[in-house]
N, C-alpha and C. Protein backbone atom coordinates (compact mmCIF):
# COMPACT_ATOMS: atom_id res chain seq x y z
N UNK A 1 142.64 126.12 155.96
CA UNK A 1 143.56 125.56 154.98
C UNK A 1 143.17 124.12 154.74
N UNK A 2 143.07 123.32 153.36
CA UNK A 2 142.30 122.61 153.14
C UNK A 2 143.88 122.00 152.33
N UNK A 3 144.42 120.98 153.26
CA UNK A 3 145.97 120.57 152.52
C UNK A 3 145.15 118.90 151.98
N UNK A 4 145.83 119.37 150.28
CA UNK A 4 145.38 118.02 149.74
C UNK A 4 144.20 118.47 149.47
N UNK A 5 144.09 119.17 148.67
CA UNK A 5 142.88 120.05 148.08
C UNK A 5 141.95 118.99 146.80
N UNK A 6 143.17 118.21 146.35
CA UNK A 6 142.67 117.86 144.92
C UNK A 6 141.44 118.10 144.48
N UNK A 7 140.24 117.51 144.31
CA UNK A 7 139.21 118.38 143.23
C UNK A 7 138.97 119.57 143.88
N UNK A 8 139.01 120.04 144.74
CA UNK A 8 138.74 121.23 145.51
C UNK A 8 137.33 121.55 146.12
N UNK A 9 136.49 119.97 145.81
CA UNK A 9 135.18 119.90 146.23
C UNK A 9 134.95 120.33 148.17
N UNK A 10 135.92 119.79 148.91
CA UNK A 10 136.19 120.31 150.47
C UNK A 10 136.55 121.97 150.68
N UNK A 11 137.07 122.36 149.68
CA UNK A 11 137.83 123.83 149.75
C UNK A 11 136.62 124.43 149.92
N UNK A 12 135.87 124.72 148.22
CA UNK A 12 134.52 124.51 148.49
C UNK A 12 133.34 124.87 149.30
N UNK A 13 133.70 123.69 149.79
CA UNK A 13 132.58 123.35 150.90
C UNK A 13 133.02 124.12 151.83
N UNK A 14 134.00 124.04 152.37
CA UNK A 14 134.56 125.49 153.65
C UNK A 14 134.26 126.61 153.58
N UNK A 15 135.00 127.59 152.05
CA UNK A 15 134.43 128.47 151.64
C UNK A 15 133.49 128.76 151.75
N UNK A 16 132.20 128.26 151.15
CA UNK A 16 130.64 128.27 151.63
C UNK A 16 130.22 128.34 153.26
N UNK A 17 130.94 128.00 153.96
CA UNK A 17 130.96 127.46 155.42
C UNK A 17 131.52 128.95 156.10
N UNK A 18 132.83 129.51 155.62
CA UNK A 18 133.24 130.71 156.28
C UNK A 18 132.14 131.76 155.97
N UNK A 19 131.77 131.89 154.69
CA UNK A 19 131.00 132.84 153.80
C UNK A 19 129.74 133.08 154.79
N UNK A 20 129.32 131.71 155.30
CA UNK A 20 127.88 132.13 155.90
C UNK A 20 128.54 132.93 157.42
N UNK A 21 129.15 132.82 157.97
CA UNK A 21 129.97 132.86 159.58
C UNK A 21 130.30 134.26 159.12
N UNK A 22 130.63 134.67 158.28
CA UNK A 22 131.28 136.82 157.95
C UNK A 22 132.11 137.10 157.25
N UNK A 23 132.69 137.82 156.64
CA UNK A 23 133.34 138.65 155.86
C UNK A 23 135.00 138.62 156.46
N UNK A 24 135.67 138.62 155.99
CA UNK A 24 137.18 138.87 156.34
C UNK A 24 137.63 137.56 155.94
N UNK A 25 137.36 136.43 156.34
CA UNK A 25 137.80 135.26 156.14
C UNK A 25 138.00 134.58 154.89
N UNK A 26 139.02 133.80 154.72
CA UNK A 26 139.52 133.18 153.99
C UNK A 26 139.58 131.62 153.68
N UNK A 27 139.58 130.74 152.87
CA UNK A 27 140.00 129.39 152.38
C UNK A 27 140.82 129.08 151.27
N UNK A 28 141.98 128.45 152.03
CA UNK A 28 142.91 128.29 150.82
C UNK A 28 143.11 126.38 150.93
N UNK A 29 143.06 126.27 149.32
CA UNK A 29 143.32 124.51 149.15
C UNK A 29 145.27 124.56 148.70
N UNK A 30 145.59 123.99 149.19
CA UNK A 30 147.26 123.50 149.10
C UNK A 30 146.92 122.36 148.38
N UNK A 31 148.11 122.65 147.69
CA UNK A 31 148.10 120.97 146.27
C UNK A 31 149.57 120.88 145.72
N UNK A 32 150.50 119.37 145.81
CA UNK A 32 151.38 119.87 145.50
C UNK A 32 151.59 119.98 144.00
N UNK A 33 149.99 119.71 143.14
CA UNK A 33 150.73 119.12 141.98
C UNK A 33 149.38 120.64 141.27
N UNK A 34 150.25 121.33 139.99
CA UNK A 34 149.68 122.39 139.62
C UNK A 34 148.71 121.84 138.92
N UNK A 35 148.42 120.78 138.37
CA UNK A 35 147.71 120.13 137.24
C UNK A 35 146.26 120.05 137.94
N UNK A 36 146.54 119.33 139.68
CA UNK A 36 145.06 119.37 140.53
C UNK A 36 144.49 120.68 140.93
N UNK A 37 145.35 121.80 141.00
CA UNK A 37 144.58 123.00 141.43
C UNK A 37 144.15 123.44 140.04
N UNK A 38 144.87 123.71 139.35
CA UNK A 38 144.00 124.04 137.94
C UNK A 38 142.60 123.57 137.89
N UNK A 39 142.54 121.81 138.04
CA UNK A 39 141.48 121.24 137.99
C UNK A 39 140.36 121.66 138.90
N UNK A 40 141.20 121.90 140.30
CA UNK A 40 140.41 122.56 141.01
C UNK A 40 139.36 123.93 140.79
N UNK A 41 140.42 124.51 140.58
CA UNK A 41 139.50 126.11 139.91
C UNK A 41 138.34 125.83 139.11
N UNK A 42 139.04 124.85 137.76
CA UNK A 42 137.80 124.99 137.45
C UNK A 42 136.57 123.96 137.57
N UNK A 43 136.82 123.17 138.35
CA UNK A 43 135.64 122.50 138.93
C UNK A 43 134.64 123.48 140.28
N UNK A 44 135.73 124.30 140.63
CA UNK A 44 134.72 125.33 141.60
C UNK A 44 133.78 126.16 140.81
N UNK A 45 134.62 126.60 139.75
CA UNK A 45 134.00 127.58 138.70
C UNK A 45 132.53 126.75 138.50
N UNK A 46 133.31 125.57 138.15
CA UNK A 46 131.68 124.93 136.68
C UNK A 46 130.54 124.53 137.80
N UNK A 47 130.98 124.44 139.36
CA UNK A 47 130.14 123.93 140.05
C UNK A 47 129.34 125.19 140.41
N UNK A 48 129.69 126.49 140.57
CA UNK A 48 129.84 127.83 141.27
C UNK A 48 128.25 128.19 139.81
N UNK A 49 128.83 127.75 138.83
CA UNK A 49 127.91 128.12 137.59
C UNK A 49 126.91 127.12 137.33
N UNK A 50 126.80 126.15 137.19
CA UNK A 50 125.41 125.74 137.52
C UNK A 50 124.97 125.66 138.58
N UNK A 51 125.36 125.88 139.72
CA UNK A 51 124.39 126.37 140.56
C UNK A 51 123.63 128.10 141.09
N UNK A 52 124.58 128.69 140.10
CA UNK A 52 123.88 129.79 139.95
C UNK A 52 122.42 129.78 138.62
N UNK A 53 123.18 128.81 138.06
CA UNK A 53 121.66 128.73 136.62
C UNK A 53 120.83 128.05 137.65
N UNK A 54 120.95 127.08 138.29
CA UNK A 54 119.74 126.50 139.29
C UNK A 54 119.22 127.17 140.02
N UNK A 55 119.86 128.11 140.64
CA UNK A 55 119.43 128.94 141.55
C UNK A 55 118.04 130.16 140.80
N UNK A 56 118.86 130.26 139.63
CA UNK A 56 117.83 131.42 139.00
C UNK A 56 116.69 130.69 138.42
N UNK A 57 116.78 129.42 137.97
CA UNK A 57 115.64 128.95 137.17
C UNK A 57 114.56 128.65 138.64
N UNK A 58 115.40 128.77 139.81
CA UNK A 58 114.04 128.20 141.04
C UNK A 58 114.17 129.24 141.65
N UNK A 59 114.77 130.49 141.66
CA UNK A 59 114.64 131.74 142.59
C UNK A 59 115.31 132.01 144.11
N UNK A 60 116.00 130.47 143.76
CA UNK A 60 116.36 130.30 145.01
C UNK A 60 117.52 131.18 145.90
N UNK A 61 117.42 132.79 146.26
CA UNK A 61 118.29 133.26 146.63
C UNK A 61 119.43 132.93 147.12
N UNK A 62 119.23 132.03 148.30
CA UNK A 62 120.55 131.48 149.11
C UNK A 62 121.51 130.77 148.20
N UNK A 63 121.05 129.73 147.37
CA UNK A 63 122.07 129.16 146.59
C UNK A 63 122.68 130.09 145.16
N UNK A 64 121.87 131.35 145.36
CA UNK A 64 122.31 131.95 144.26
C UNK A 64 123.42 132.89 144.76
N UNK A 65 123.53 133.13 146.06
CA UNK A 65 124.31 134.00 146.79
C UNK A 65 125.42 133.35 147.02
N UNK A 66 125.48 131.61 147.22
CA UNK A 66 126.41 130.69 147.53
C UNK A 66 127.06 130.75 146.32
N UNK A 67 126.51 130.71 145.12
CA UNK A 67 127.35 130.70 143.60
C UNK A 67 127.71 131.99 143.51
N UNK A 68 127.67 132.92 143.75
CA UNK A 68 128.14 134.46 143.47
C UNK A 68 129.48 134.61 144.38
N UNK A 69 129.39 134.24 145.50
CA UNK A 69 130.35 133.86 146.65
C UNK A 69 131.62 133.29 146.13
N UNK A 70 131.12 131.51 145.56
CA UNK A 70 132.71 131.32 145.06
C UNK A 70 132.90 131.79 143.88
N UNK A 71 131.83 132.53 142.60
CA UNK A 71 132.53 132.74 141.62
C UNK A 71 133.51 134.37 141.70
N UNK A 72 132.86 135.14 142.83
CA UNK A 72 133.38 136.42 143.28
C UNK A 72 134.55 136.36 144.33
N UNK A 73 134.40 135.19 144.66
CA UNK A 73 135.55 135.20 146.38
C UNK A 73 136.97 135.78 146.01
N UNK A 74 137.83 135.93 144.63
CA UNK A 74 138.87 136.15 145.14
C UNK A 74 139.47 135.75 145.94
N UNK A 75 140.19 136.81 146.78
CA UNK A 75 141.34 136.26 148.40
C UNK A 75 140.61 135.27 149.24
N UNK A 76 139.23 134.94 149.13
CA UNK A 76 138.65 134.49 150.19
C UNK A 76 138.42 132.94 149.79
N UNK A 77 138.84 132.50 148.88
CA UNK A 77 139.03 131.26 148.22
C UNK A 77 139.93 131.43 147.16
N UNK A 78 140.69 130.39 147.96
CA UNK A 78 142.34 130.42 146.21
C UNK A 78 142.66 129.13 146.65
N UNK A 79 143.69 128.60 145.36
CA UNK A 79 143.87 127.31 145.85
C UNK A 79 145.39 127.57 144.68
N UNK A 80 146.51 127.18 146.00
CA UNK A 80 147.80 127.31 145.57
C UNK A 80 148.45 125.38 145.48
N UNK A 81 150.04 126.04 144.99
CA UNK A 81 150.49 124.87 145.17
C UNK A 81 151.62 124.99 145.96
N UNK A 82 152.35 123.76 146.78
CA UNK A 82 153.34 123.66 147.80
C UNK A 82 153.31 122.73 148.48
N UNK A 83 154.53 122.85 149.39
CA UNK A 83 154.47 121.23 149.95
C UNK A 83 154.58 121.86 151.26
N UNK A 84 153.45 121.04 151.73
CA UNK A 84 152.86 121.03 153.16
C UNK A 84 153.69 120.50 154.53
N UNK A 85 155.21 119.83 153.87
CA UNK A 85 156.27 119.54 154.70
C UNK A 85 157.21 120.47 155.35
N UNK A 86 156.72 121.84 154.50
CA UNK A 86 158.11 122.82 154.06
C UNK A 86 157.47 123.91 154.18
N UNK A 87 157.76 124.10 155.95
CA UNK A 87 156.75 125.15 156.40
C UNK A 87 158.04 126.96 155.00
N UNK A 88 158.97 127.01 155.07
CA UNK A 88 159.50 127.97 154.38
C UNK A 88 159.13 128.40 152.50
N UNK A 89 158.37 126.87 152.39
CA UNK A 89 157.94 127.07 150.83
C UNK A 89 156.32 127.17 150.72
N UNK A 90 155.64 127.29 151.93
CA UNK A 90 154.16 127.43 151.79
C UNK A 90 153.90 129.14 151.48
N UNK A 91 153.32 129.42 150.13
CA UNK A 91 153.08 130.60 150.12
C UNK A 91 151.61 131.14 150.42
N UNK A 92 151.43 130.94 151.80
CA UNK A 92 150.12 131.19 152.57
C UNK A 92 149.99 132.48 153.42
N UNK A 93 149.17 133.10 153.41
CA UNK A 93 148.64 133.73 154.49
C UNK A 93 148.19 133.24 155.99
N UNK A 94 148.59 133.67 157.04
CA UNK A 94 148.28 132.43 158.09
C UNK A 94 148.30 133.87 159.22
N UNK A 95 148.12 133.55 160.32
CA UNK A 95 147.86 132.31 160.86
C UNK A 95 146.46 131.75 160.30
N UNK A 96 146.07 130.13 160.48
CA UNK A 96 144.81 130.04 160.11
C UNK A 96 144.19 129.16 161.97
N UNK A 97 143.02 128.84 161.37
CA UNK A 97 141.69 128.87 162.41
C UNK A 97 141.55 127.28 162.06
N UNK A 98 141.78 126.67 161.44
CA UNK A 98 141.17 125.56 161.01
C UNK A 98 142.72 125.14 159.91
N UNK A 99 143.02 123.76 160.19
CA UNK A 99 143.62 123.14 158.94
C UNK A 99 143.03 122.05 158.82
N UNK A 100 142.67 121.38 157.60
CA UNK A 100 142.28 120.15 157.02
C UNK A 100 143.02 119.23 156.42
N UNK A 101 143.59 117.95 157.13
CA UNK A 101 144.68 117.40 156.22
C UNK A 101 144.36 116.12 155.46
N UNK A 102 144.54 116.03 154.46
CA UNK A 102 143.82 114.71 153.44
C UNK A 102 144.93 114.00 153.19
N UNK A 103 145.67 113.47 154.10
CA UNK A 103 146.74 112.30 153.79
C UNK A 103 147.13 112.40 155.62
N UNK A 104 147.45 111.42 155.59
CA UNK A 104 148.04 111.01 157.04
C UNK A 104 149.47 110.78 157.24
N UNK A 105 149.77 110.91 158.46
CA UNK A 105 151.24 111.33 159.00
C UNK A 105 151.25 110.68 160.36
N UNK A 106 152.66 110.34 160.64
CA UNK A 106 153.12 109.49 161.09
C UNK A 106 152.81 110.67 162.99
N UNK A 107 153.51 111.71 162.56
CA UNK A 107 152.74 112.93 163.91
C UNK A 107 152.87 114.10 163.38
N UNK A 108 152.23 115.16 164.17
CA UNK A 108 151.47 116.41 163.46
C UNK A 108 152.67 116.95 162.70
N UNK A 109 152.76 117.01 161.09
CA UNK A 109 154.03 117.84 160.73
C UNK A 109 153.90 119.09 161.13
N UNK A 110 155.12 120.08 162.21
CA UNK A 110 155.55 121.09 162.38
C UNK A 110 155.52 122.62 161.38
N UNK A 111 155.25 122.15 160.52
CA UNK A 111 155.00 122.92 159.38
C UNK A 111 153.79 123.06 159.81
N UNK A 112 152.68 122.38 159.66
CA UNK A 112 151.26 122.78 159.56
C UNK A 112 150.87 123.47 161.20
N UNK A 113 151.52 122.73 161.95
CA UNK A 113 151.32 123.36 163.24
C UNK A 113 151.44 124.36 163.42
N UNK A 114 152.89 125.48 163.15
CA UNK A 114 153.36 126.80 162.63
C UNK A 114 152.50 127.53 162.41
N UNK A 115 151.39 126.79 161.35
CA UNK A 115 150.67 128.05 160.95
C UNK A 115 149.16 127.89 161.53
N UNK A 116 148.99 127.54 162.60
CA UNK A 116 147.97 127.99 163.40
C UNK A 116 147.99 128.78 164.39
N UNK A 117 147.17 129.41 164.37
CA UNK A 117 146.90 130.38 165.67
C UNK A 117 146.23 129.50 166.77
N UNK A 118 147.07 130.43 167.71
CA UNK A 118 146.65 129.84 169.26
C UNK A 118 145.09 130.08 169.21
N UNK A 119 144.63 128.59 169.64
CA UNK A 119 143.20 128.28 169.44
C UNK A 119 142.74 127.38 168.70
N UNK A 120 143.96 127.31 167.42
CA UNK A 120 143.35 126.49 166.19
C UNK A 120 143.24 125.36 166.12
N UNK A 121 142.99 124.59 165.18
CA UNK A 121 142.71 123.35 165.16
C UNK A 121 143.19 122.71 163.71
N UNK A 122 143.67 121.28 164.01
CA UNK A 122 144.50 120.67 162.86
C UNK A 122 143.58 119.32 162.99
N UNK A 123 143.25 119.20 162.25
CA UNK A 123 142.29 117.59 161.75
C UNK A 123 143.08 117.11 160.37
N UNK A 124 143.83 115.31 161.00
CA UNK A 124 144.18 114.96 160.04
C UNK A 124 144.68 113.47 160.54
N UNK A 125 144.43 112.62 159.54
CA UNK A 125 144.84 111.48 159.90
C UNK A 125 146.16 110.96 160.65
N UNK A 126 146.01 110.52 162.00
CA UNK A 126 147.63 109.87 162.73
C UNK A 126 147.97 108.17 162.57
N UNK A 127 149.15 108.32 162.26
CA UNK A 127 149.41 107.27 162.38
C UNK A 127 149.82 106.92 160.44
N UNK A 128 150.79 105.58 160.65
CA UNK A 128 150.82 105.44 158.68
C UNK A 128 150.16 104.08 158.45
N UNK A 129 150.36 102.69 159.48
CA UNK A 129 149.25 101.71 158.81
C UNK A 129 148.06 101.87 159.04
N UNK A 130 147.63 101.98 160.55
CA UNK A 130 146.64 102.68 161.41
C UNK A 130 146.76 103.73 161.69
N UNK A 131 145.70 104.29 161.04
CA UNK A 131 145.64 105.68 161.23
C UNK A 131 143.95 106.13 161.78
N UNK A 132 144.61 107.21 162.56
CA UNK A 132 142.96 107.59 163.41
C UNK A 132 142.74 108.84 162.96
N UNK A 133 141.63 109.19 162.57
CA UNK A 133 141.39 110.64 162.12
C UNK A 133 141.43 111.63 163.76
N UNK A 134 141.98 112.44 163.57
CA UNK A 134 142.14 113.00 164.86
C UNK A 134 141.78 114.69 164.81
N UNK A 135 141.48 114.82 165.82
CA UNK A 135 141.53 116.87 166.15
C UNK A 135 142.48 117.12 167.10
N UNK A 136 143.24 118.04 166.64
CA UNK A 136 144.12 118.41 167.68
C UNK A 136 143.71 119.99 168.06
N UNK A 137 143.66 120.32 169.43
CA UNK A 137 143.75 121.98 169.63
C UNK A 137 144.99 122.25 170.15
N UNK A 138 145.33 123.64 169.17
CA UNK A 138 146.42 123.85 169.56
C UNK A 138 146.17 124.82 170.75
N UNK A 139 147.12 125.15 171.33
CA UNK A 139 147.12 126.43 172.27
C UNK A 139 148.95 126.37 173.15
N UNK A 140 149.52 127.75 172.69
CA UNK A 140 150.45 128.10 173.73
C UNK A 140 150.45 128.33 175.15
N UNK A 141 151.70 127.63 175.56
CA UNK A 141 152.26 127.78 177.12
C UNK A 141 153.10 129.15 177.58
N UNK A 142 153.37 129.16 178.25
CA UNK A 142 153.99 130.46 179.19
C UNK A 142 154.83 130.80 178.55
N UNK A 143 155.86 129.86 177.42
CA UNK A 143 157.49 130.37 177.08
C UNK A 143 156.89 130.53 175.32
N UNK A 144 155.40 130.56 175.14
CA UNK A 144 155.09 130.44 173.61
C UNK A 144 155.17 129.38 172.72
N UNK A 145 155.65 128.55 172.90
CA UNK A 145 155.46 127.22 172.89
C UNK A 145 154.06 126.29 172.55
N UNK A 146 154.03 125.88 171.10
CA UNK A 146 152.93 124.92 170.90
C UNK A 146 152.37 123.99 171.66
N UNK A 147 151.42 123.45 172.26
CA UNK A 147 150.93 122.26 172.73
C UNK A 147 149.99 122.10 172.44
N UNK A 148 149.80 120.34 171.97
CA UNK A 148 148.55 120.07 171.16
C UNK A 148 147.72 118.96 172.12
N UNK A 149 146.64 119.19 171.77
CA UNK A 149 145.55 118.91 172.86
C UNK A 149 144.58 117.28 171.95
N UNK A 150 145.25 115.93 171.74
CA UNK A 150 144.52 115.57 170.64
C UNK A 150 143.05 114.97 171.10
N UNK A 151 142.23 114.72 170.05
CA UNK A 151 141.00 114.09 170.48
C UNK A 151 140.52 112.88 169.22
N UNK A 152 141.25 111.95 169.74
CA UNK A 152 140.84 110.89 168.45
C UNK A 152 139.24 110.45 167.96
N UNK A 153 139.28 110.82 166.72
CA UNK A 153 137.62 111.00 166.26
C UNK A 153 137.14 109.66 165.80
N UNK A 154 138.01 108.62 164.84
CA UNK A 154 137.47 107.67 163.56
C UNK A 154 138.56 107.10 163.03
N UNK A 155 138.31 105.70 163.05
CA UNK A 155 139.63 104.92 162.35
C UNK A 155 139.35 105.40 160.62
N UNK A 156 140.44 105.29 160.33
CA UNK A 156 140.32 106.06 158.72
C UNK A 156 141.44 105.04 158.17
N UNK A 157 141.51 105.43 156.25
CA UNK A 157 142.78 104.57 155.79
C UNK A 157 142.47 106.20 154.56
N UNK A 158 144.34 106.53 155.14
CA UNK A 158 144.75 107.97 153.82
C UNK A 158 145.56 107.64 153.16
N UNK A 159 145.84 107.99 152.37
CA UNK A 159 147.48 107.99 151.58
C UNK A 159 148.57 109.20 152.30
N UNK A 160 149.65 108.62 152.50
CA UNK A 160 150.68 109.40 153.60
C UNK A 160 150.64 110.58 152.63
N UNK A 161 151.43 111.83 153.97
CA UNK A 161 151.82 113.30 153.21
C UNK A 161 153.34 112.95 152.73
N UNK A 162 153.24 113.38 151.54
CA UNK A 162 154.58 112.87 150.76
C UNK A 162 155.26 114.59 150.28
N UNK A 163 156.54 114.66 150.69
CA UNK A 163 157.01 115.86 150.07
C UNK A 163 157.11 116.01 148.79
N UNK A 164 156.94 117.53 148.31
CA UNK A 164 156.78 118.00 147.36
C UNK A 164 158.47 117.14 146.05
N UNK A 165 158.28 116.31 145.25
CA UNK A 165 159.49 116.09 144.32
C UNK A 165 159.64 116.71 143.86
N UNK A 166 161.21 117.03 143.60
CA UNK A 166 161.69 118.01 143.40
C UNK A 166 161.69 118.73 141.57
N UNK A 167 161.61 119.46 140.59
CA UNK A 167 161.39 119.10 139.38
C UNK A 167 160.44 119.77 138.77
């Protein structure tokens, strides 16, 4: 899950990333605003299409397989909208393996935590003046119970996760 998707250039890039790793898997970009996923789509599209014309004018299979990928992915790349505060209004498929968060938070919102599976991992900026790009692993205790494991990576500067306005 790729929250804060805007151009959808990271979504993307994941997509391509699961695609090579196997079949079943999925990437979804969260956006709260419909105007950026639109944009999104079709910047995957126009990117998805000239690099399939590049691919054919140089033969280059792999990148022609990478453009067939996102212009064919369907379920396996979508990019919705919702607010990433409000674990009851995310219309996601989950659990996921990986979340990506592109705005920073004060501590891990509970929402995004929710939807990882034991194992997973949440990368996203902590902290609101200072903020550290961080990995957290999640993994449950005896009563099922979340606990997050963090590993501070890189001082960073995000724009905070702001709930979805209402409207």
């Amino acid at each position: 899950l790729d929250v804060g998707s805007g151009s959808g250039y990271l979504t993307a890039a994941l997509a391509l990333l699961v695609h090579s790793v196997g079949a079943g898997s999925h990437v979804t970009g969260l956006e709260k605003s419909i105007e950026l996923v639109s944009a999104a789509r079709s910047n995957v599209r126009s990117a998805a299409l000239q690099m399939a014309s590049l691919a054919a004018l140089k033969g280059d299979l792999t990148r022609g397989d990478w453009a067939q990928h996102l212009l064919a992915s369907g379920a396996a790349l979508r990019f919705v909208t919702g607010d990433a505060l409000q674990l009851d209004a995310l219309p996601l498929a989950q659990p996921f393996d990986l979340i990506v968060c592109g705005a920073s938070a004060e501590e891990p919102p509970r929402s995004l935590v929710a939807l990882l599976r034991p194992g997973g991992r949440l990368i996203l900026p902590l902290g609101l003046e200072v903020q550290t790009l961080t990995l957290l692993d999640v993994s449950l205790d005896s009563a099922g119970q979340a606990t997050l494991e963090p590993t501070p990576l890189e001082s960073v500067v995000f724009a905070p996760l702001q709930p979805l306005e209402p409207g």
